[in-house]
PDB file of N, CA and C in Angstrom:
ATOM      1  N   UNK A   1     -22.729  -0.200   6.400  1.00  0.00           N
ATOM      2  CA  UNK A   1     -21.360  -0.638   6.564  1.00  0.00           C
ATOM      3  C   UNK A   1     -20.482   0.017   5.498  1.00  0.00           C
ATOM      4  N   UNK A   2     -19.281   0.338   6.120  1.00  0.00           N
ATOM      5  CA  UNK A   2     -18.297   1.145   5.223  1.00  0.00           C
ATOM      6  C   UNK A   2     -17.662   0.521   4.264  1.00  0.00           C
ATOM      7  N   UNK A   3     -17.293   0.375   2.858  1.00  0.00           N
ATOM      8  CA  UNK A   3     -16.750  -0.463   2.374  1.00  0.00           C
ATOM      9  C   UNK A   3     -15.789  -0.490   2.402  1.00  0.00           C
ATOM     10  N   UNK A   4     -14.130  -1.143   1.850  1.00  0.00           N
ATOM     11  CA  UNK A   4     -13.241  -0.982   2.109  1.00  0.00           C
ATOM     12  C   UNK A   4     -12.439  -0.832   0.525  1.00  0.00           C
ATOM     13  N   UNK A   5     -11.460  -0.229   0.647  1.00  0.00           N
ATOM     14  CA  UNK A   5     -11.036   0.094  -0.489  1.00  0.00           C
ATOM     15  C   UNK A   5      -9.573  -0.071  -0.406  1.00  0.00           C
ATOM     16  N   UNK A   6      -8.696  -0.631  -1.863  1.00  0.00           N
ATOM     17  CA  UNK A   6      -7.417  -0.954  -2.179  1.00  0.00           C
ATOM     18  C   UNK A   6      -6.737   0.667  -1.597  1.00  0.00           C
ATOM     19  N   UNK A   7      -5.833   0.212  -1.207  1.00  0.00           N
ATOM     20  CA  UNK A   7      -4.579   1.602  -0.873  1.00  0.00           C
ATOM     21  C   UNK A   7      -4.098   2.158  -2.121  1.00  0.00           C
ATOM     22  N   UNK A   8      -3.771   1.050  -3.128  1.00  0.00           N
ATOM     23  CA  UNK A   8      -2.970   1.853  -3.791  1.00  0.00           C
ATOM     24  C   UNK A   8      -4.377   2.580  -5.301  1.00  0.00           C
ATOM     25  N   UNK A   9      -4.958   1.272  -5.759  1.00  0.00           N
ATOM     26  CA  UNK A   9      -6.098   1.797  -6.830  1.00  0.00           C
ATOM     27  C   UNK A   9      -7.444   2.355  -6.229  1.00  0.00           C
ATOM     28  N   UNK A  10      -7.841   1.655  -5.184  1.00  0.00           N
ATOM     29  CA  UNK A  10      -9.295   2.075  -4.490  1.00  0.00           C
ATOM     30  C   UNK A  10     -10.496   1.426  -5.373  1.00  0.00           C
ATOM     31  N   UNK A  11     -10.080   0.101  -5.449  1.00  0.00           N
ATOM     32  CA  UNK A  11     -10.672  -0.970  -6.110  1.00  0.00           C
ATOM     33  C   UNK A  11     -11.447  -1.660  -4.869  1.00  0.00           C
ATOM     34  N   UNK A  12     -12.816  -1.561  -4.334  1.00  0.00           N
ATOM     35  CA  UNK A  12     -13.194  -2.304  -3.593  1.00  0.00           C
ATOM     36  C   UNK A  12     -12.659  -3.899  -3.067  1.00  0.00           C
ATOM     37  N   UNK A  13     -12.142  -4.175  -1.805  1.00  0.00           N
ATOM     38  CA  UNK A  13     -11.672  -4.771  -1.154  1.00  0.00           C
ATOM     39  C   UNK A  13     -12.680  -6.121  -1.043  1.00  0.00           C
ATOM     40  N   UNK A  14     -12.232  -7.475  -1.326  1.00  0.00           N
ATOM     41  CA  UNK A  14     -12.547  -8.967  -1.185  1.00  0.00           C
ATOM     42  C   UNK A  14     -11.987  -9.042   0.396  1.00  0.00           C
ATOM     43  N   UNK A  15     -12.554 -10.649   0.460  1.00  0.00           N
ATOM     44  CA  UNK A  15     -11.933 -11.511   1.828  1.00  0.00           C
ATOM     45  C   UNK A  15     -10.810 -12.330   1.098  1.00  0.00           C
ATOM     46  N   UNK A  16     -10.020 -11.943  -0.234  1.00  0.00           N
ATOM     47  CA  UNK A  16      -8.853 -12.009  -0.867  1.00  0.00           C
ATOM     48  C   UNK A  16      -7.597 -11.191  -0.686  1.00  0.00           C
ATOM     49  N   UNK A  17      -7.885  -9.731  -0.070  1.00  0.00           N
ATOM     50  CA  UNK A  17      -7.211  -9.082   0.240  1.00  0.00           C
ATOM     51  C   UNK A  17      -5.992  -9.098   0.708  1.00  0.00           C
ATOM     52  N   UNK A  18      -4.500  -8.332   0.147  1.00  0.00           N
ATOM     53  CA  UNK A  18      -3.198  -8.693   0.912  1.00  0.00           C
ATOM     54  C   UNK A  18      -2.707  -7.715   1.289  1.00  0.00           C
ATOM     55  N   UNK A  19      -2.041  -7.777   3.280  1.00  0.00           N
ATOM     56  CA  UNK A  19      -2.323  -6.763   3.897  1.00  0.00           C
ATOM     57  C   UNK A  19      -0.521  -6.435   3.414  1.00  0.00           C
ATOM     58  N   UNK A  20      -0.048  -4.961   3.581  1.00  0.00           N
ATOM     59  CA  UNK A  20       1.186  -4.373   3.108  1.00  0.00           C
ATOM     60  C   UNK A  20       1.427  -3.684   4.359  1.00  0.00           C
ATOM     61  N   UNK A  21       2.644  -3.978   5.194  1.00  0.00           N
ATOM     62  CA  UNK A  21       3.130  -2.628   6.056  1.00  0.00           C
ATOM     63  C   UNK A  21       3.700  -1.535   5.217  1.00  0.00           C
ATOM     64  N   UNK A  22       3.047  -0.624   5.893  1.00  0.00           N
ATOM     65  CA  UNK A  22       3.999   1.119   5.253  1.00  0.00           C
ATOM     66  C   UNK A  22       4.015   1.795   5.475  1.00  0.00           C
ATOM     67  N   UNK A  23       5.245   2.372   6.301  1.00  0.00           N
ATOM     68  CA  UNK A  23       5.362   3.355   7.148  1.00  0.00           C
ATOM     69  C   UNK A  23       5.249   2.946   8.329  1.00  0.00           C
ATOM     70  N   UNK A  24       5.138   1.877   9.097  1.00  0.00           N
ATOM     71  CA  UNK A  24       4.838   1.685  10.661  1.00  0.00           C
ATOM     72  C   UNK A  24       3.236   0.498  10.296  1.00  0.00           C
ATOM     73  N   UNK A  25       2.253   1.229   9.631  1.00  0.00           N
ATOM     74  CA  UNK A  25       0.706   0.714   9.069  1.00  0.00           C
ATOM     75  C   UNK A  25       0.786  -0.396   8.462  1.00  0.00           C
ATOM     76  N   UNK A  26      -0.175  -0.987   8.426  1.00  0.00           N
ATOM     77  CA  UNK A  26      -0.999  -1.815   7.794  1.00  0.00           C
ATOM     78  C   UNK A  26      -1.903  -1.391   7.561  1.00  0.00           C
ATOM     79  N   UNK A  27      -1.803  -1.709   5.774  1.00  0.00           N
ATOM     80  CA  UNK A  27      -3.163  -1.081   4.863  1.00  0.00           C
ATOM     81  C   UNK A  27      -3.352  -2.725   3.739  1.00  0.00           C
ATOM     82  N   UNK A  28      -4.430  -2.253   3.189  1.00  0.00           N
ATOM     83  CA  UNK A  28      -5.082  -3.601   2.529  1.00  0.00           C
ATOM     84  C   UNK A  28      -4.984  -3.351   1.368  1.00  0.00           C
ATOM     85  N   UNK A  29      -4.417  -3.664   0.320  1.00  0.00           N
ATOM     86  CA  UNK A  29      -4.196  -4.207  -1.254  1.00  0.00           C
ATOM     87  C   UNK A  29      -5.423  -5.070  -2.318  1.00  0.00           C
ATOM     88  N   UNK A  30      -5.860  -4.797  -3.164  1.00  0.00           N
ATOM     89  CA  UNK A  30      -6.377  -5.934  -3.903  1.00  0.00           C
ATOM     90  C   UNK A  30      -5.654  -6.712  -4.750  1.00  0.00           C
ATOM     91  N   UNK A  31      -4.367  -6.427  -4.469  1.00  0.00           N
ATOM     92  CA  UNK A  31      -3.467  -7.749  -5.803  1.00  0.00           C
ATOM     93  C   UNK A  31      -1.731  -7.560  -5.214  1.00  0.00           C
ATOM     94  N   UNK A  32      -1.625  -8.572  -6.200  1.00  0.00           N
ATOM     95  CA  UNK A  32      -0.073  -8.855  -5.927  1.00  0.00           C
ATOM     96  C   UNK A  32       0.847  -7.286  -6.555  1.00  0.00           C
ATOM     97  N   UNK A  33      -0.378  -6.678  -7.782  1.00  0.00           N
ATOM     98  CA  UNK A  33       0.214  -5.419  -8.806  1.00  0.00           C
ATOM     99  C   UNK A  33       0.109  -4.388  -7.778  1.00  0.00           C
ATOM    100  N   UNK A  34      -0.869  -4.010  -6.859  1.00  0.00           N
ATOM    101  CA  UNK A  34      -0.877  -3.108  -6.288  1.00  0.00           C
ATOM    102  C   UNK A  34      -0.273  -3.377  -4.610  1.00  0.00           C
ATOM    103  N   UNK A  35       0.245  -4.502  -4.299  1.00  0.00           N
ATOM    104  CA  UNK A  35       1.292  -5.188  -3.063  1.00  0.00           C
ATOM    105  C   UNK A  35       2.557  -4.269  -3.508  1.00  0.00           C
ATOM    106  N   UNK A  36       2.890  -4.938  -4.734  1.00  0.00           N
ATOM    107  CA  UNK A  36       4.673  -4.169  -5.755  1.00  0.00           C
ATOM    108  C   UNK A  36       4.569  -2.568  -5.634  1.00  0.00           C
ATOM    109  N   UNK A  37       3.021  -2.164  -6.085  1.00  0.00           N
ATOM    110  CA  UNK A  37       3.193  -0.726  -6.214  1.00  0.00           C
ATOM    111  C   UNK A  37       3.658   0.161  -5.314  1.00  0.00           C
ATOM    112  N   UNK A  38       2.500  -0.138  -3.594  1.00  0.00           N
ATOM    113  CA  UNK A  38       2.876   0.515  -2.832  1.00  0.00           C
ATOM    114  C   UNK A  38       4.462  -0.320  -2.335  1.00  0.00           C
ATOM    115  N   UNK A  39       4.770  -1.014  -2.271  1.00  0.00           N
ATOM    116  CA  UNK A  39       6.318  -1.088  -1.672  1.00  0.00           C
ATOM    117  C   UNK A  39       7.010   0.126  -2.708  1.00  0.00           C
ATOM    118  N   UNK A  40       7.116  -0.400  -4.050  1.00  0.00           N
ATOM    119  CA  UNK A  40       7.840   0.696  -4.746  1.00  0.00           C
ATOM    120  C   UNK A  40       7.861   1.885  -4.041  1.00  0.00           C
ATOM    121  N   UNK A  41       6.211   2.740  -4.032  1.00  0.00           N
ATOM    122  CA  UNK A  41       6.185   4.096  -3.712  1.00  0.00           C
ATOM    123  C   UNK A  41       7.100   4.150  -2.076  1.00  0.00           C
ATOM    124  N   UNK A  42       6.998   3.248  -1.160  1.00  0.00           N
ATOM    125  CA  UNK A  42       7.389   2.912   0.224  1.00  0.00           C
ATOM    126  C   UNK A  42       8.847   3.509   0.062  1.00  0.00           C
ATOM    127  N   UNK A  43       9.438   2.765  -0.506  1.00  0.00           N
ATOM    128  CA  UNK A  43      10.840   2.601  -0.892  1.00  0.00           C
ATOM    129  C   UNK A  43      11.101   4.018  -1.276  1.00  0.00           C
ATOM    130  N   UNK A  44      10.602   4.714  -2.800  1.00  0.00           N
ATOM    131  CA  UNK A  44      11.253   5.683  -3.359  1.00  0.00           C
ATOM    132  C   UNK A  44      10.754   6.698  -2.077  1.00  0.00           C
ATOM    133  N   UNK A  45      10.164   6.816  -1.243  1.00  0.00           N
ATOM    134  CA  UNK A  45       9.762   7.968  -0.284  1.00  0.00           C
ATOM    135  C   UNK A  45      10.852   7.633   0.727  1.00  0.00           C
ATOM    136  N   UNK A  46      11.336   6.414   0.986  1.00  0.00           N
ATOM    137  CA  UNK A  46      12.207   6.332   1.952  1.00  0.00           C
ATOM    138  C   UNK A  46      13.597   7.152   1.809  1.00  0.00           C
ATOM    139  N   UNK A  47      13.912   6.775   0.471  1.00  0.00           N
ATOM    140  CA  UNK A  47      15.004   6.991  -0.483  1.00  0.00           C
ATOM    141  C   UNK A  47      15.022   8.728   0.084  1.00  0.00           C
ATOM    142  N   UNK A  48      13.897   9.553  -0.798  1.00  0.00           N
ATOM    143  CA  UNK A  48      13.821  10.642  -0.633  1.00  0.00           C
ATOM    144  C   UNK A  48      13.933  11.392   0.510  1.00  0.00           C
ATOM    145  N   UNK A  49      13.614  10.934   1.393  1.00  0.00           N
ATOM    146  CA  UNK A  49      13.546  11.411   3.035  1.00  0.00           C
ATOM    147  C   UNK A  49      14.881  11.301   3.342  1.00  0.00           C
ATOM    148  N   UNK A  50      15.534   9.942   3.008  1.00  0.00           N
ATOM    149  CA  UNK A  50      17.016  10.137   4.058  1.00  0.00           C
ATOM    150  C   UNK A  50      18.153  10.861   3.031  1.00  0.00           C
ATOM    151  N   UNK A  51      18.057  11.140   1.034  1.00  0.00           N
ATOM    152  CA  UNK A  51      18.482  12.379   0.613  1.00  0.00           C
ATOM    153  C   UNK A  51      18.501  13.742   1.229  1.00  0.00           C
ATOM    154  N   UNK A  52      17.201  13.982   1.676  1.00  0.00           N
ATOM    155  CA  UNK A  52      16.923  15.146   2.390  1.00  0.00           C
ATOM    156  C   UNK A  52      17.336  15.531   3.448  1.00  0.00           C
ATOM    157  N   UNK A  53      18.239  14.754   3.971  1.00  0.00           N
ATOM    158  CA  UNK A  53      18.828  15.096   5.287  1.00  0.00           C
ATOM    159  C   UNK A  53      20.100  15.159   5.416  1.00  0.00           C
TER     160      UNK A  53
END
């Protein structure tokens, strides 16, 4: 069996896990620190994309 791993650290994944949409996805988190992180990164890529246009 495959294990599962945090999106943002790649900290092996509990049945604690908190799921984050991003980008359209759902990906799995091990904490509330790495929930904040990827939104942050979510956000500043959003930011960047609609600069770019």
């Amino acid at each position: 069996m495959t294990q599962k791993t945090c999106a943002a650290c790649d900290c092996e994944l509990d049945q604690n896990s908190i799921k984050v949409k991003l980008g359209g996805k759902t990906v799995e988190v091990c904490c509330e620190e790495c929930a904040a992180a990827i939104g942050e990164a979510e956000t500043a890529r959003q930011s960047a994309a609609s600069a770019g246009k």
